[in-house]
N, C-alpha and C. Protein backbone atom coordinates (compact mmCIF):
# COMPACT_ATOMS: atom_id res chain seq x y z
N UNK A 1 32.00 -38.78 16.00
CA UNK A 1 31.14 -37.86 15.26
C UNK A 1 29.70 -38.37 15.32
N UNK A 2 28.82 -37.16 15.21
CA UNK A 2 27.54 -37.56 15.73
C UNK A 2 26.38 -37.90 14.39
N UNK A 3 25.74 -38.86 14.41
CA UNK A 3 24.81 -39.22 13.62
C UNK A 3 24.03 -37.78 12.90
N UNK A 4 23.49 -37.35 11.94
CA UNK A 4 22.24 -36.61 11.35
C UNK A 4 21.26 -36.51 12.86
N UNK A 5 20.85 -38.04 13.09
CA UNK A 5 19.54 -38.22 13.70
C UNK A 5 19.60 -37.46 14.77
N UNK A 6 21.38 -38.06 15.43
CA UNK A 6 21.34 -37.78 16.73
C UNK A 6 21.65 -36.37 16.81
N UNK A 7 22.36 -35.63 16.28
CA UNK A 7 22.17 -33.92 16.26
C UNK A 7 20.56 -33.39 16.31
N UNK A 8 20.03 -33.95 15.48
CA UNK A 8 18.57 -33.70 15.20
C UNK A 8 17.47 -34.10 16.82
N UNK A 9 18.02 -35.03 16.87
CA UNK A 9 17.50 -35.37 18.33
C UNK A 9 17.66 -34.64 19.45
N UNK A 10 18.96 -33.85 19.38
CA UNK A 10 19.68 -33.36 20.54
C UNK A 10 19.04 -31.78 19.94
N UNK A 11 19.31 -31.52 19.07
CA UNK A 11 18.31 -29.91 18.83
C UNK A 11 16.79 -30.39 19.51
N UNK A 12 15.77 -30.84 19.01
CA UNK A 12 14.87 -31.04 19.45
C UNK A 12 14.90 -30.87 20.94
N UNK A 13 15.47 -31.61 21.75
CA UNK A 13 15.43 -31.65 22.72
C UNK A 13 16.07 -30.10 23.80
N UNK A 14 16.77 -29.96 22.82
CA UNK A 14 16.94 -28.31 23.91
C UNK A 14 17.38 -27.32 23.02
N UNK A 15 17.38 -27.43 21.79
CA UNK A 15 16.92 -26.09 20.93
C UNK A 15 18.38 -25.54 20.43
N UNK A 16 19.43 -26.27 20.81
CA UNK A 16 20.58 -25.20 20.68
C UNK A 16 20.91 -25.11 19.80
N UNK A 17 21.19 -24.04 18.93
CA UNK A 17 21.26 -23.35 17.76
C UNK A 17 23.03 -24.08 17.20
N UNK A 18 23.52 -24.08 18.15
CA UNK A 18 24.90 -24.68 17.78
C UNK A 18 24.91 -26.41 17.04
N UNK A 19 24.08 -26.74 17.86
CA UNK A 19 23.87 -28.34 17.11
C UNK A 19 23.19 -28.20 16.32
N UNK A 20 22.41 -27.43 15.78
CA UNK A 20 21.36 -27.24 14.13
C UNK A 20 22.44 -26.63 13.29
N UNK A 21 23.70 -25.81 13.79
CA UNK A 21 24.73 -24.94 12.52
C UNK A 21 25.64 -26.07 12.18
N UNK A 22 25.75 -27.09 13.26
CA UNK A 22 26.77 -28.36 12.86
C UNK A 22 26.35 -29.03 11.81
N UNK A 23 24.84 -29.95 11.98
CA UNK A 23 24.06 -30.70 11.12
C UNK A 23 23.85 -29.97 9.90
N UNK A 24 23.51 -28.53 10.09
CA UNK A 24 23.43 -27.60 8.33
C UNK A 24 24.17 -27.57 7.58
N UNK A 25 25.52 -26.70 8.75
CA UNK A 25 27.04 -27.12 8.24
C UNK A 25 27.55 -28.22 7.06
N UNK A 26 27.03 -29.16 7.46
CA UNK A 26 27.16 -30.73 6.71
C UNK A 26 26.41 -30.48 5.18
N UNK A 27 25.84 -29.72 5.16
CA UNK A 27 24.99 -30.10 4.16
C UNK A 27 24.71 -28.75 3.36
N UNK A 28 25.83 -27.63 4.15
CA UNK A 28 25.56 -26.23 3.30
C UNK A 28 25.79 -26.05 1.80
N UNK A 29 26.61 -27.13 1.23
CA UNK A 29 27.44 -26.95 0.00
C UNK A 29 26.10 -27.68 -1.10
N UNK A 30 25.56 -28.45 -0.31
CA UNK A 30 23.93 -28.87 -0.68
C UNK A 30 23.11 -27.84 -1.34
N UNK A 31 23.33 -27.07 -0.09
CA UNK A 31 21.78 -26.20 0.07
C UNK A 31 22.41 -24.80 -0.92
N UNK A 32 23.76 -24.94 -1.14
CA UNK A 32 24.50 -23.72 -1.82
C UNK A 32 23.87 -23.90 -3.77
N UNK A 33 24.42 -25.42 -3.61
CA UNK A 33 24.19 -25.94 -4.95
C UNK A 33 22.80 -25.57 -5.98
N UNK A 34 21.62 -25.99 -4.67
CA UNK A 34 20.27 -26.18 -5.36
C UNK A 34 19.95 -24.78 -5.59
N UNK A 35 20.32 -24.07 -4.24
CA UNK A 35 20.02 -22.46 -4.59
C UNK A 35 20.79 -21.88 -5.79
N UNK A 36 22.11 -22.30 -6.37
CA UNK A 36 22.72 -21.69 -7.76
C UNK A 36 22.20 -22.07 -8.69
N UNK A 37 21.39 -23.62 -8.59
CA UNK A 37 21.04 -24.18 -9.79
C UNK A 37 19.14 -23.11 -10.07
N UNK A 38 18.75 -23.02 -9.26
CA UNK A 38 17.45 -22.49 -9.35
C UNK A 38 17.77 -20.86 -9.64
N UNK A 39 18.20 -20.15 -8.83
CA UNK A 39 18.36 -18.94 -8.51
C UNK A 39 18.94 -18.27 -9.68
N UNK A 40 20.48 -18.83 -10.50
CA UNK A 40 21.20 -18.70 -11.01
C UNK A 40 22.17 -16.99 -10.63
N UNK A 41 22.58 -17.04 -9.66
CA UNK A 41 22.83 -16.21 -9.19
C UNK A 41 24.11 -16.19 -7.65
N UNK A 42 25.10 -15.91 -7.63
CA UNK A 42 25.40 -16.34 -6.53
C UNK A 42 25.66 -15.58 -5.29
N UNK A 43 25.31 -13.99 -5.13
CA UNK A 43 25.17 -13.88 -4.62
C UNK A 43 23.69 -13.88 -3.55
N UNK A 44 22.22 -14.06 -4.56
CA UNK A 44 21.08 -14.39 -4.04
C UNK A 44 21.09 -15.62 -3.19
N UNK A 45 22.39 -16.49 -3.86
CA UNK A 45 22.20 -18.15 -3.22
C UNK A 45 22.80 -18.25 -2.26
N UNK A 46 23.87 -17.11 -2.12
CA UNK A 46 24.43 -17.10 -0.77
C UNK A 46 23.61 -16.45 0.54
N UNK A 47 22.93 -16.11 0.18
CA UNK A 47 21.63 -15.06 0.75
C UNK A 47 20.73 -16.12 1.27
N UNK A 48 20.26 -16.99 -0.01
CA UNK A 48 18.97 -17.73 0.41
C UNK A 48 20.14 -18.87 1.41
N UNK A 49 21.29 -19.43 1.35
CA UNK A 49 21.49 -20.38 2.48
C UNK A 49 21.37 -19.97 3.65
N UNK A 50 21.77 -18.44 4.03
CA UNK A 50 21.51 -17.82 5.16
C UNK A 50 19.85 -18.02 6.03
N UNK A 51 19.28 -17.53 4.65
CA UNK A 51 17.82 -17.14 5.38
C UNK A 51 17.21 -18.61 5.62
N UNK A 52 17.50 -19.57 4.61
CA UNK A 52 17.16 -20.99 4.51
C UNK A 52 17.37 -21.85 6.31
N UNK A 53 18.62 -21.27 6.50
CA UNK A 53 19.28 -21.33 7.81
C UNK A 53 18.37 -21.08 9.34
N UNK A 54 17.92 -19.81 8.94
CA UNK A 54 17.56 -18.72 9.80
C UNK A 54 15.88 -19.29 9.63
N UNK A 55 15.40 -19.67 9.16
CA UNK A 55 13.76 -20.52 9.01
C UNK A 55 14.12 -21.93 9.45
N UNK A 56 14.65 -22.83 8.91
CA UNK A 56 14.61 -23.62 9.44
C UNK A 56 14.65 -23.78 11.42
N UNK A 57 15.55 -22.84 11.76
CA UNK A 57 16.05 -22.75 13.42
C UNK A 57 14.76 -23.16 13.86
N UNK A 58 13.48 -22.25 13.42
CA UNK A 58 12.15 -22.25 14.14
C UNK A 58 11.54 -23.22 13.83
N UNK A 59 11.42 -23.23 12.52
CA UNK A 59 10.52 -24.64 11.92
C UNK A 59 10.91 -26.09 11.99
N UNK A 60 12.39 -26.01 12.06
CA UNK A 60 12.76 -27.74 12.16
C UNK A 60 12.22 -28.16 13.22
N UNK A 61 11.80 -27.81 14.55
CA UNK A 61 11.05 -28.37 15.76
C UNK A 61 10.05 -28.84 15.70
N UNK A 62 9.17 -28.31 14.05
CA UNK A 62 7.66 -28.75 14.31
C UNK A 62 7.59 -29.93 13.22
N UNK A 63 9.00 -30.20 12.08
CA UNK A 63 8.13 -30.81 11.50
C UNK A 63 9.05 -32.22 12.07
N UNK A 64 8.11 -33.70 11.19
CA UNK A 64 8.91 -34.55 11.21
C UNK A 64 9.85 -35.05 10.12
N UNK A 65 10.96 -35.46 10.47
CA UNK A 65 11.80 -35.77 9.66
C UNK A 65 12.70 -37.43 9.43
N UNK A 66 12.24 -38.27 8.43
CA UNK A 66 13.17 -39.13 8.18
C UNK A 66 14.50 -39.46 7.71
N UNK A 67 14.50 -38.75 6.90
CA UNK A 67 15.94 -38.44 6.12
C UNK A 67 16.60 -36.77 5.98
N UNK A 68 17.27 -36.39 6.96
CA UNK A 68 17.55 -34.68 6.82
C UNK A 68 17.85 -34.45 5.58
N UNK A 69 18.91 -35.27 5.10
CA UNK A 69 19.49 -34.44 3.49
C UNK A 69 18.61 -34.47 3.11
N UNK A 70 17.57 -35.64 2.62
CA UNK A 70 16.41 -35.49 1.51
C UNK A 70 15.56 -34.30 1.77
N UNK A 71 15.73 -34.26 2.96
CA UNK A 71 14.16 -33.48 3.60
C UNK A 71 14.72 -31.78 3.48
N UNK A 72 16.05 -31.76 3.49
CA UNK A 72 16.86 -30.33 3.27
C UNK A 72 16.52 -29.77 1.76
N UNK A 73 17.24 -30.89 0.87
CA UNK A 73 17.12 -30.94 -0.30
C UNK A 73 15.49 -30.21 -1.17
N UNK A 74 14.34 -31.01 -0.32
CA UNK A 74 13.00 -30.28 -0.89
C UNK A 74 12.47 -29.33 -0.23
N UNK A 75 13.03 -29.04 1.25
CA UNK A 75 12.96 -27.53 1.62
C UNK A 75 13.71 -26.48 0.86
N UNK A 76 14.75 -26.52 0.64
CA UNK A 76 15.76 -25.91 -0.61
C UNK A 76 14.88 -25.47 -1.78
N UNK A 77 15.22 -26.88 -2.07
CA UNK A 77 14.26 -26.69 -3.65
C UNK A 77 12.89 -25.75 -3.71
N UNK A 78 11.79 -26.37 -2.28
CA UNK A 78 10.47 -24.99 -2.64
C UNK A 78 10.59 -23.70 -1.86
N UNK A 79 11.80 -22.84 -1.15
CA UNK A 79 12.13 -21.69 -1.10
C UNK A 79 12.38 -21.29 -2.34
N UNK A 80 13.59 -21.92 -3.32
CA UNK A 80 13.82 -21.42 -4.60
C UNK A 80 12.89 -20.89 -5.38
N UNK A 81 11.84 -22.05 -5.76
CA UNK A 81 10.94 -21.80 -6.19
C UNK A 81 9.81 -20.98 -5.84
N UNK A 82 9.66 -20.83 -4.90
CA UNK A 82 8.84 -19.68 -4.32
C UNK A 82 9.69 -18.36 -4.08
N UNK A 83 11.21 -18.17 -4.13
CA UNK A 83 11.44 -17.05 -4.51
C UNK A 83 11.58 -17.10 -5.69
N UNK A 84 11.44 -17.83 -6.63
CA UNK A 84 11.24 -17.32 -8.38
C UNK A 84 9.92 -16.89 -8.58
N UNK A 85 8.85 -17.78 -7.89
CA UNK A 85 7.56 -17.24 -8.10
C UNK A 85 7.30 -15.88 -7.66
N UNK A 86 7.86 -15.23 -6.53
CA UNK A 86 7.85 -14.04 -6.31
C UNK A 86 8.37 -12.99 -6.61
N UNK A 87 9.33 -12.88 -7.96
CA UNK A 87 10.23 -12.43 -8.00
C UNK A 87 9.52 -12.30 -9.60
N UNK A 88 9.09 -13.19 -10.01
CA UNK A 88 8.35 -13.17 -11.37
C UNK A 88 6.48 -12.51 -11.29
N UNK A 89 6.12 -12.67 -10.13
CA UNK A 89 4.70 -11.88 -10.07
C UNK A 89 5.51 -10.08 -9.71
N UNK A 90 6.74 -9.69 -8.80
CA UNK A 90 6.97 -8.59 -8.82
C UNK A 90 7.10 -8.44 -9.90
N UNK A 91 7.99 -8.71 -11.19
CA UNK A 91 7.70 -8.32 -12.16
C UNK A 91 7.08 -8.27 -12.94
N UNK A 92 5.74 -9.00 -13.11
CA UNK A 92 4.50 -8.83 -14.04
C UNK A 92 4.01 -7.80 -13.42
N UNK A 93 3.98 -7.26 -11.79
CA UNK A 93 3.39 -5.77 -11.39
C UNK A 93 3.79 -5.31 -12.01
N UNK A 94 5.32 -4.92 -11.94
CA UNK A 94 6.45 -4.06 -12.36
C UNK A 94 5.74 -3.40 -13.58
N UNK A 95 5.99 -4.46 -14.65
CA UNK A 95 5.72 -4.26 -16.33
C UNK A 95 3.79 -4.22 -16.16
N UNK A 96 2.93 -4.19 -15.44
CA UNK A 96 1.37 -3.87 -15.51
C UNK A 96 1.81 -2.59 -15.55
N UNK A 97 2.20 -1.80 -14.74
CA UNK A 97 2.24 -0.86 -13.96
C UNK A 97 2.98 0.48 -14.80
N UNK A 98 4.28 -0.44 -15.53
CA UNK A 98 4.75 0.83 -16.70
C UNK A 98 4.41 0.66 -17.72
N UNK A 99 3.19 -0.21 -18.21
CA UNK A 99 2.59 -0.26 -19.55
C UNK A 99 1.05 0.48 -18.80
N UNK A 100 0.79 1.19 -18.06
CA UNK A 100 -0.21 1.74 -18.01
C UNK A 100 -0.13 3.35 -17.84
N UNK A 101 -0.85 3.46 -18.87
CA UNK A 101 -0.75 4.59 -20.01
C UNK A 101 -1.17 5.86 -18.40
N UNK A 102 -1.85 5.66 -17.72
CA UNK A 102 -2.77 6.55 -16.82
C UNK A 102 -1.19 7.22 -15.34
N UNK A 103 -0.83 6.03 -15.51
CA UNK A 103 0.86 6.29 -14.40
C UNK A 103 1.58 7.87 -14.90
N UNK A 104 1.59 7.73 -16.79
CA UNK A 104 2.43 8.89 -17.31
C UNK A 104 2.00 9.83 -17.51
N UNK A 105 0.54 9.75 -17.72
CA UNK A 105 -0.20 10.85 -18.45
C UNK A 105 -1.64 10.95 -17.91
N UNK A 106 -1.86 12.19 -18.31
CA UNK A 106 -3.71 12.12 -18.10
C UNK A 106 -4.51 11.58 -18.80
N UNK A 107 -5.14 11.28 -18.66
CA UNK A 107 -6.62 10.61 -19.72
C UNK A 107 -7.67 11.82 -20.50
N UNK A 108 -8.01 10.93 -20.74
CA UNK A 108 -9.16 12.30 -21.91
C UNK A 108 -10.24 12.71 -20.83
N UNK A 109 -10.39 11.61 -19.84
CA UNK A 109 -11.20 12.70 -18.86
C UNK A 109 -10.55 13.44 -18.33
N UNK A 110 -11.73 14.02 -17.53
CA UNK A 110 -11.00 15.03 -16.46
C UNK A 110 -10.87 14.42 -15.16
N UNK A 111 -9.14 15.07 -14.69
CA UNK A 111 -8.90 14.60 -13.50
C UNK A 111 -9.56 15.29 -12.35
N UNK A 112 -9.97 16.54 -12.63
CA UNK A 112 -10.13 16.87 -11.55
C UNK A 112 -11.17 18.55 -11.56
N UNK A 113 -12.21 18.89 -11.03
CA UNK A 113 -12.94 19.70 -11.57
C UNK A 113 -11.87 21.00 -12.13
N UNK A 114 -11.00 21.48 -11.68
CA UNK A 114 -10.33 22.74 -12.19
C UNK A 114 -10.21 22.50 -13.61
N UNK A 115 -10.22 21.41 -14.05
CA UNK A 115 -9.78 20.69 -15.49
C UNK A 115 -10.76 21.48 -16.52
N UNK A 116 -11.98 21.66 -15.89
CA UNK A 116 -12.81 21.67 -16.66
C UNK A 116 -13.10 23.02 -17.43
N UNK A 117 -13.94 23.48 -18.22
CA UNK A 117 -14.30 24.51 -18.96
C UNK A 117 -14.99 25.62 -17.12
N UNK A 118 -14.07 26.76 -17.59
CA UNK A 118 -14.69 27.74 -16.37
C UNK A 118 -15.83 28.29 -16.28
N UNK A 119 -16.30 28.25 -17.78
CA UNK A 119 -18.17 28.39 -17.71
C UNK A 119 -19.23 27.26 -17.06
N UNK A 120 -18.47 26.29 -17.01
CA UNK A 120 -19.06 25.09 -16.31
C UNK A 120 -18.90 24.74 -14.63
N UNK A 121 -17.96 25.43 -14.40
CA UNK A 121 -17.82 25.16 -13.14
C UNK A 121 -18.37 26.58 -12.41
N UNK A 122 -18.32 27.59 -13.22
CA UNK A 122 -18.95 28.96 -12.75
C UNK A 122 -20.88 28.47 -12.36
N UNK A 123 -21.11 28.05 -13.24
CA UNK A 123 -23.07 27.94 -13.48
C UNK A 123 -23.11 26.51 -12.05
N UNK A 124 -22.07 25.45 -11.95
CA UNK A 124 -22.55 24.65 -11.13
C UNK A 124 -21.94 25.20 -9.78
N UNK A 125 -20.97 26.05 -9.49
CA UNK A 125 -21.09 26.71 -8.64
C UNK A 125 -21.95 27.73 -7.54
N UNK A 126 -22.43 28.38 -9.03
CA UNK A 126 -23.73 29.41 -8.77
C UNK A 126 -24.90 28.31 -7.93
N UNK A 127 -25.30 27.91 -9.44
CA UNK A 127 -26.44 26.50 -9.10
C UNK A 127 -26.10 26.06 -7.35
N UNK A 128 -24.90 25.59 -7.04
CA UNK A 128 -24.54 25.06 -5.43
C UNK A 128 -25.11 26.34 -4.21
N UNK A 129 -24.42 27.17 -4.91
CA UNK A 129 -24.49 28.50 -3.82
C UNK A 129 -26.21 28.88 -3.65
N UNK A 130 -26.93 28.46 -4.75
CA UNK A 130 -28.71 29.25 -4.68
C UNK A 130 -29.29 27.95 -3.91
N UNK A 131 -28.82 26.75 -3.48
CA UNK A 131 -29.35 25.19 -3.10
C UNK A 131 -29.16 25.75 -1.68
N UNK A 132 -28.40 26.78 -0.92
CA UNK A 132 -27.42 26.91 0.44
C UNK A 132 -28.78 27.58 1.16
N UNK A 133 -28.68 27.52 2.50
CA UNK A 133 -29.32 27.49 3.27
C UNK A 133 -29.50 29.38 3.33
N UNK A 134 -30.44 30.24 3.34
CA UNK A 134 -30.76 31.41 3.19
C UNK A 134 -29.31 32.35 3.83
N UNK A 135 -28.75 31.89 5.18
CA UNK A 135 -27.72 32.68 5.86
C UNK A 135 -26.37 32.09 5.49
N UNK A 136 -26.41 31.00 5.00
CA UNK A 136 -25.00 30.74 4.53
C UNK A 136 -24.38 31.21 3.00
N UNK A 137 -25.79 31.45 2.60
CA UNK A 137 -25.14 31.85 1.12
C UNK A 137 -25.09 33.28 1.60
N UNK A 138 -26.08 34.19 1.98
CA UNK A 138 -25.05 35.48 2.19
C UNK A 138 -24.04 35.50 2.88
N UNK A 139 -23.11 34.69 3.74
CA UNK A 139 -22.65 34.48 4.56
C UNK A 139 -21.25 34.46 3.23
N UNK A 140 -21.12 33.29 2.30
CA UNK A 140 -20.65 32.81 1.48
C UNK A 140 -20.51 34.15 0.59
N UNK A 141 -21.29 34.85 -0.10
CA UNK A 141 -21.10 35.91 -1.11
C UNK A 141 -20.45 36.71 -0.73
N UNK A 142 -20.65 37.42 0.50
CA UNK A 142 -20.27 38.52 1.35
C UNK A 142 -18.86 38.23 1.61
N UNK A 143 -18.25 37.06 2.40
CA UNK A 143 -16.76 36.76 2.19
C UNK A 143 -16.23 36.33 1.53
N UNK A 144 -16.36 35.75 0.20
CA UNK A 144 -15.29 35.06 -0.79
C UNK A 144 -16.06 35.69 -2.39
N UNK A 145 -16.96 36.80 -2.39
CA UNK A 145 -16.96 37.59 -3.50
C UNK A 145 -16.74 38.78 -3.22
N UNK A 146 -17.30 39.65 -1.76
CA UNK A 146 -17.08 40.67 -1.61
C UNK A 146 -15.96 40.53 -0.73
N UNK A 147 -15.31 39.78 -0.24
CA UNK A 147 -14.07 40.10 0.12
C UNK A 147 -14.53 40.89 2.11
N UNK A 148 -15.31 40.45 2.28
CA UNK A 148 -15.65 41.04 3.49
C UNK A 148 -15.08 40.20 4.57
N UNK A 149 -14.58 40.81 6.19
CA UNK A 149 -14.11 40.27 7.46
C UNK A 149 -15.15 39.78 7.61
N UNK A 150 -15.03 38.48 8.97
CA UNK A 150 -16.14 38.14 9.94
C UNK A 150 -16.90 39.50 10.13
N UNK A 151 -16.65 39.89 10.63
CA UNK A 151 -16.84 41.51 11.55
C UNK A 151 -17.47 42.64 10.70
N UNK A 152 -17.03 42.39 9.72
CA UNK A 152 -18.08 43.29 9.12
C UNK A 152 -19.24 42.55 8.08
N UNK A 153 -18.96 40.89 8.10
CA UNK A 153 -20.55 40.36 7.92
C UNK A 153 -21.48 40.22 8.91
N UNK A 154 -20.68 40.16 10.06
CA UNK A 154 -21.55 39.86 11.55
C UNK A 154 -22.07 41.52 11.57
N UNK A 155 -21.51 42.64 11.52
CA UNK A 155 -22.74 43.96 11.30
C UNK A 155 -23.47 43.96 10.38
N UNK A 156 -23.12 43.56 9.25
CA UNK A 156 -24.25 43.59 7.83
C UNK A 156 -25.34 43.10 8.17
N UNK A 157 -24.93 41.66 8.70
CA UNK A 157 -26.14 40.86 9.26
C UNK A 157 -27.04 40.43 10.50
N UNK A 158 -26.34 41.78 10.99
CA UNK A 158 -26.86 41.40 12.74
C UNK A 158 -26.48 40.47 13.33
N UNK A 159 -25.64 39.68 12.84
CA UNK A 159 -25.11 37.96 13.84
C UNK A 159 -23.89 38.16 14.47
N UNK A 160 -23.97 37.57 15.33
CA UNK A 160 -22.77 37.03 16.15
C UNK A 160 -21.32 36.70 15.08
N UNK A 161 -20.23 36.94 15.28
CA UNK A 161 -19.15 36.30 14.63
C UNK A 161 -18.68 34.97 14.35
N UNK A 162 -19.10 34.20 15.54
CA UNK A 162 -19.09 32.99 15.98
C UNK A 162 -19.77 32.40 15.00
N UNK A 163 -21.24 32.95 14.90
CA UNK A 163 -22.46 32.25 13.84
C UNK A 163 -21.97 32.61 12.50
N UNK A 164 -21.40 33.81 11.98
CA UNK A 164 -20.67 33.70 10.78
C UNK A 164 -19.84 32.97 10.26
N UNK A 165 -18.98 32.61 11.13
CA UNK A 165 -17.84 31.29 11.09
C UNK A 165 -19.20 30.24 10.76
N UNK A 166 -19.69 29.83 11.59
CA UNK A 166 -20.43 27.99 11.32
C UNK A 166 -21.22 28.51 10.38
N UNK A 167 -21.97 29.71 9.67
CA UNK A 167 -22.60 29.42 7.92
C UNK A 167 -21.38 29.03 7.39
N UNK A 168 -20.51 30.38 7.24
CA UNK A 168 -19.49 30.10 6.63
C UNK A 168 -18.80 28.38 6.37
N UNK A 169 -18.45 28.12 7.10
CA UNK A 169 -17.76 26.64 7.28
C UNK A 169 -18.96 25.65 7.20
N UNK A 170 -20.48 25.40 7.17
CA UNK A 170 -21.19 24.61 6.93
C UNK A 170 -21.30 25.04 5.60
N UNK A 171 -21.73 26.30 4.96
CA UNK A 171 -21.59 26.78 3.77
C UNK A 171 -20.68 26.08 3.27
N UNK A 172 -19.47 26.04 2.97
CA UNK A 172 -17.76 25.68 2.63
C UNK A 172 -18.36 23.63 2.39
N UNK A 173 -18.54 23.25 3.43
CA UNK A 173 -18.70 21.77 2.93
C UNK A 173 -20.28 21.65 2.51
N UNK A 174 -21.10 21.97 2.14
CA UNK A 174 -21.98 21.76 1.57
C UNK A 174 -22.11 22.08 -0.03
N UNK A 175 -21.78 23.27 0.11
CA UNK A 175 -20.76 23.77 -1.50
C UNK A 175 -19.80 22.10 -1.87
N UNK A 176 -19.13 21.96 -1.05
CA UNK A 176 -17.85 20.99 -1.87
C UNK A 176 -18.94 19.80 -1.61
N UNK A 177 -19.92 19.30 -1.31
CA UNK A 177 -20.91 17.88 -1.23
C UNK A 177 -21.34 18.63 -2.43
N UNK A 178 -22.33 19.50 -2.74
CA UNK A 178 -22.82 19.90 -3.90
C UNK A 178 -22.43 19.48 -5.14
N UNK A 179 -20.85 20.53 -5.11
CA UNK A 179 -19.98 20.06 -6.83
C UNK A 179 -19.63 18.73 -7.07
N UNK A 180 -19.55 17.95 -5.85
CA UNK A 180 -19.18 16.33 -5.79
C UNK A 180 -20.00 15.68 -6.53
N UNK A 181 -21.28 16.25 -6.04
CA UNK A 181 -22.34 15.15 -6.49
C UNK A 181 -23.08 15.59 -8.16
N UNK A 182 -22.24 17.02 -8.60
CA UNK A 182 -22.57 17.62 -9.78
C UNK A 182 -21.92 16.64 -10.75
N UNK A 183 -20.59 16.68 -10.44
CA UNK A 183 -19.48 16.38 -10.96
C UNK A 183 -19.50 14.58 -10.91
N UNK A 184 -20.13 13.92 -9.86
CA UNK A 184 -20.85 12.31 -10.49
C UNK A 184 -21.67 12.51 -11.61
N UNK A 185 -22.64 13.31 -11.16
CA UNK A 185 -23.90 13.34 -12.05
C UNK A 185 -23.10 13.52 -13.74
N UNK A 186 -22.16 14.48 -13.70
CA UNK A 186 -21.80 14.81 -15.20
C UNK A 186 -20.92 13.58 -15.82
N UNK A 187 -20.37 12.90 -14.61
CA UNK A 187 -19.55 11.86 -15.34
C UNK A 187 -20.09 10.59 -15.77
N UNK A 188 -21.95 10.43 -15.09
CA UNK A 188 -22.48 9.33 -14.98
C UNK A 188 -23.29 9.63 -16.85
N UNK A 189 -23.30 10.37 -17.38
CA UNK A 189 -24.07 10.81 -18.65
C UNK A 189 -23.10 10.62 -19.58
């Protein structure tokens, strides 16, 4: 039967996964232990010997080692602990997250301009639409108050259809930059 060292030696030297499951092997009931004692749990601890397993394969090559059990033993031990630490910050999210009042409900502001009083959003609407560039606001009145086609604003107005579309649609985001910057302004007072 082969030494700790010399398994350890012989992985090093050509990686084979079979001589690292022998040497672990030896020492799983170890690595079972520290994980029940930390974890308190046994199916997590049967979990963490796996993954404990499955990290080491890569990492035992880089580090150095004098004593494997010892050196198993405090790899063990700060996985545990770093899955308690992680396992205890998920749950301080957890509990931030359902003690915040804004997750269940709305706030006393407003979420969102529709929220607001319709006399207020009527006047800063207006206000947006008289700021619009001379052809986009008739452009704007003519289809979304009077209910008019391209085609029959492009005769009203002598333009192209094409050019009705780009007031229209430069109209459309300059309007929504407008109420944006209404709707800072009202929240900044």
């Amino acid at each position: 039967m082969k030494t700790d060292e010399e398994l350890l030696s012989e992985f090093r030297s050509g990686s084979d996964p079979e001589l690292f499951g022998e040497l672990y092997s030896r020492y799983m009931h170890l690595v079972y232990g520290v994980c029940l004692k930390y974890l308190r749990d046994r199916e997590e601890s049967m979990d963490a010997v796996m993954q404990i397993f499955e990290k080491l394969l890569t990492e035992l090559p880089k580090q150095t080692i004098g004593n494997f059990r010892s050196w198993l033993h405090v790899v063990t031990k700060n996985y545990c602990l770093m899955q308690l630490r992680s396992q205890k910050s998920e749950q301080e999210k957890y509990n931030k997250w359902l003690n915040d009042p804004s997750v269940f409900m709305e706030t006393s502001s407003v979420m969102h301009p529709i929220d607001e009083d319709e006399e207020v959003i009527d006047k800063a609407l207006e206000d947006c639409i008289e700021r619009l560039k001379n052809e986009q606001k008739k452009c704007i009145r003519l289809f979304y108050f009077e209910n008019r086609c391209y085609n029959e604003i492009a005769v009203n107005l002598g333009l192209n259809e094409k050019i009705v579309k780009s007031h229209l649609q430069n109209g459309k985001r300059n309007l929504k930059l407008c109420l944006e910057e209404k709707n800072v302004k009202r929240k900044q007072k």
